[in-house]
Structures are given as C-alpha cells and as structure tokens.
C-alpha atoms as a PDB file:
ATOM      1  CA  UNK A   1     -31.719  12.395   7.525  1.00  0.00           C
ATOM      2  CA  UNK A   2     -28.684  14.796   7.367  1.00  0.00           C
ATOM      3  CA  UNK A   3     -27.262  16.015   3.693  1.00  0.00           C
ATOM      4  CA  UNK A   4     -24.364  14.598   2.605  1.00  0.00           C
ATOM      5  CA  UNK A   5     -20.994  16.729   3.106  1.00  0.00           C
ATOM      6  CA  UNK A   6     -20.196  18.406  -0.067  1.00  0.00           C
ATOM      7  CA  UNK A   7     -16.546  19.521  -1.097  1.00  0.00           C
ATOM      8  CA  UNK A   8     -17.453  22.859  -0.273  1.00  0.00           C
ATOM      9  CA  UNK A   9     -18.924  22.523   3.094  1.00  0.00           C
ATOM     10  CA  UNK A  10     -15.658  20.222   4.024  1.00  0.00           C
ATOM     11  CA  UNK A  11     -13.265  23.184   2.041  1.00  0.00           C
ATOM     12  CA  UNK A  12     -14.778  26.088   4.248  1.00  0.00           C
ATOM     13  CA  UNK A  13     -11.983  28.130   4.893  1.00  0.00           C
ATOM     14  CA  UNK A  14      -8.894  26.664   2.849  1.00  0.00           C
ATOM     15  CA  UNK A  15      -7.802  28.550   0.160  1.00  0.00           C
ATOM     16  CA  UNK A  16      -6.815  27.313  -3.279  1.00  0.00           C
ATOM     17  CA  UNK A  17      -3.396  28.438  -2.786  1.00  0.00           C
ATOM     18  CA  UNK A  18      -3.262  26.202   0.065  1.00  0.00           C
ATOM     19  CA  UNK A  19      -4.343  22.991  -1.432  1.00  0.00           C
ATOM     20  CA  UNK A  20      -0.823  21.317  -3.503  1.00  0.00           C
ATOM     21  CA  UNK A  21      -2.028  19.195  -6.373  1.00  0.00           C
ATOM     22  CA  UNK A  22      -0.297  16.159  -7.979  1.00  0.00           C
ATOM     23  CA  UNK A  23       1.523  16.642 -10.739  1.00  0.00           C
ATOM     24  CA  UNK A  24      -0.890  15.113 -13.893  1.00  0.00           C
ATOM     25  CA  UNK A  25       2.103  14.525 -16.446  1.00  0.00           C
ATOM     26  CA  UNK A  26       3.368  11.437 -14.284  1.00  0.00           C
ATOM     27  CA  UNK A  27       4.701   8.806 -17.140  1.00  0.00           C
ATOM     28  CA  UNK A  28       4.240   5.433 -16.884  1.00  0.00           C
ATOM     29  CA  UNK A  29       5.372   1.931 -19.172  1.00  0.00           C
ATOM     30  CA  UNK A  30       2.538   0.140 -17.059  1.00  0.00           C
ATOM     31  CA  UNK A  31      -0.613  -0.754 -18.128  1.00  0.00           C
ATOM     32  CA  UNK A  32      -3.362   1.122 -16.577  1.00  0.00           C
ATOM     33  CA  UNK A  33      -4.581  -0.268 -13.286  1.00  0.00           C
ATOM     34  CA  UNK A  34      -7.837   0.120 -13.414  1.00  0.00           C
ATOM     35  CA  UNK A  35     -10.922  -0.149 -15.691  1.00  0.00           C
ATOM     36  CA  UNK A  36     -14.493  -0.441 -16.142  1.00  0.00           C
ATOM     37  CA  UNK A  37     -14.873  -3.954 -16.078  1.00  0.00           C
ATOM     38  CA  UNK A  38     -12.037  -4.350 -12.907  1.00  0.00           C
ATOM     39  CA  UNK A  39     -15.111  -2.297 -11.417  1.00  0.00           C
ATOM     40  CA  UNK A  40     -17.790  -4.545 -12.721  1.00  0.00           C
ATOM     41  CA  UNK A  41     -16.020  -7.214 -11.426  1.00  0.00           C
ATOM     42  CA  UNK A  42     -15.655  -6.278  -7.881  1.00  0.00           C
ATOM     43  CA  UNK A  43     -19.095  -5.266  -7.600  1.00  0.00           C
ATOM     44  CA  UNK A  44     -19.847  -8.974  -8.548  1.00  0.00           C
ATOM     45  CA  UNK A  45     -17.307 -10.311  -6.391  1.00  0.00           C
ATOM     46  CA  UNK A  46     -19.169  -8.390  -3.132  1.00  0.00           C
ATOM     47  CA  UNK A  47     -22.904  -9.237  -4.895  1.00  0.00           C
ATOM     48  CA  UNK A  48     -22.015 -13.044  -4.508  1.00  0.00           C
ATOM     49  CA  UNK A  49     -20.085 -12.920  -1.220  1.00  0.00           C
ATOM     50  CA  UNK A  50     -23.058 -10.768  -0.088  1.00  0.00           C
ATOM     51  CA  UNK A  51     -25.716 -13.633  -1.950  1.00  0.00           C
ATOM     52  CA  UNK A  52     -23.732 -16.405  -0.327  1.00  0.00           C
ATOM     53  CA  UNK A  53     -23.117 -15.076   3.332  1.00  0.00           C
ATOM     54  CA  UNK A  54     -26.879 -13.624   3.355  1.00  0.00           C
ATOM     55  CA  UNK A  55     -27.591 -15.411   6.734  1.00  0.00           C
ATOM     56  CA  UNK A  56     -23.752 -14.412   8.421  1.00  0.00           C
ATOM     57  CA  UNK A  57     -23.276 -11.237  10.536  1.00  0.00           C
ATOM     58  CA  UNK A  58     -20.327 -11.421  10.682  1.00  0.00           C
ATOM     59  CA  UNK A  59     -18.378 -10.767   7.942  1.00  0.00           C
ATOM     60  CA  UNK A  60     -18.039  -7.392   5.490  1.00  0.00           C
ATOM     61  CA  UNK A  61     -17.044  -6.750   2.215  1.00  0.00           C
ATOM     62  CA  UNK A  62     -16.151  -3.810   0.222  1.00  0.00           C
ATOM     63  CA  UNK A  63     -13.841  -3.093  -2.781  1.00  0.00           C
ATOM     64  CA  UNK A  64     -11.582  -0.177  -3.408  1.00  0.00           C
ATOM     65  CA  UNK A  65     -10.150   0.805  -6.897  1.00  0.00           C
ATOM     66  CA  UNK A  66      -7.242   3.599  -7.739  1.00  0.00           C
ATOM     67  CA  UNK A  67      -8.906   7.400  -8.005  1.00  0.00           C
ATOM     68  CA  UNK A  68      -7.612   9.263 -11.276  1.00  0.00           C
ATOM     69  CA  UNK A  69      -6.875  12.797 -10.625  1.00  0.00           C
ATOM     70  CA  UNK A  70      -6.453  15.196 -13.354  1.00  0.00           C
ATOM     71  CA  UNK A  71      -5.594  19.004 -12.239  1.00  0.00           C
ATOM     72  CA  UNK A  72      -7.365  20.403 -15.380  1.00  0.00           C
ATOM     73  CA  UNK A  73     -10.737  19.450 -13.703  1.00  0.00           C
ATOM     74  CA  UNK A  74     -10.049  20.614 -10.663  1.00  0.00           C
ATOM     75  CA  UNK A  75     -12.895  22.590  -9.266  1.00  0.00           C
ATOM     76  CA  UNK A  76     -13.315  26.194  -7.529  1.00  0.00           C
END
C-alpha cells in the first residue's frame, strides 16, 4: 500500500511567497456554520443511510462541512 501524500510531498517546489493566504480577520453577524455536533450529525446521517441501504450498490453517501483556516497556524 502506497503512503499517503503529505503537504510537503504535494508543496515540492512552491515557495511560501508564492502561496496567497486568506485574510483571517473576515467579520461576520452570522452565526458560525459549523460545529461539533453538525459533524456528529452527518456522520449519523451516512451511518444510517449506510445501515439501511447495506444490500444497495448503488447509491453513495458522503458529507462535507466548511474548513476553518487561520494564517497564524499556517505551517513551513
């Protein structure tokens, strides 16, 4: 089995200069979009669609939640 790509290995020759990062001061009135439990609760949602479809090919599930990037932990 091959190792998974790390950021490095996909990085290999881009310079940090290169890469433009999001500004991280970005205000907002909303609540935020995301939590814990939204996370818990897709991973149930795809766990029972998953339990109930067990004997279907033909269908896939997956979930997808908003990434929170911070340039203070960005990484050399």
């Amino acid at each position: 089995m091959s190792e998974p790509a790390t950021v490095e290995s996909i990085a290999d020759g881009i310079s940090e200069d290169e890469v433009i990062f999001p500004p991280g001061d970005l205000l907002s009135d909303e609540p935020p979009l995301e939590s814990d439990l939204h996370r818990d609760q897709i991973d149930l949602l795809i766990h029972i669609l998953k339990l109930w479809w067990r004997e279907r090919q033909d269908f896939y599930a997956s979930g997808n939640l908003t990434i929170y990037y911070s340039p203070n932990q960005k990484k050399s």
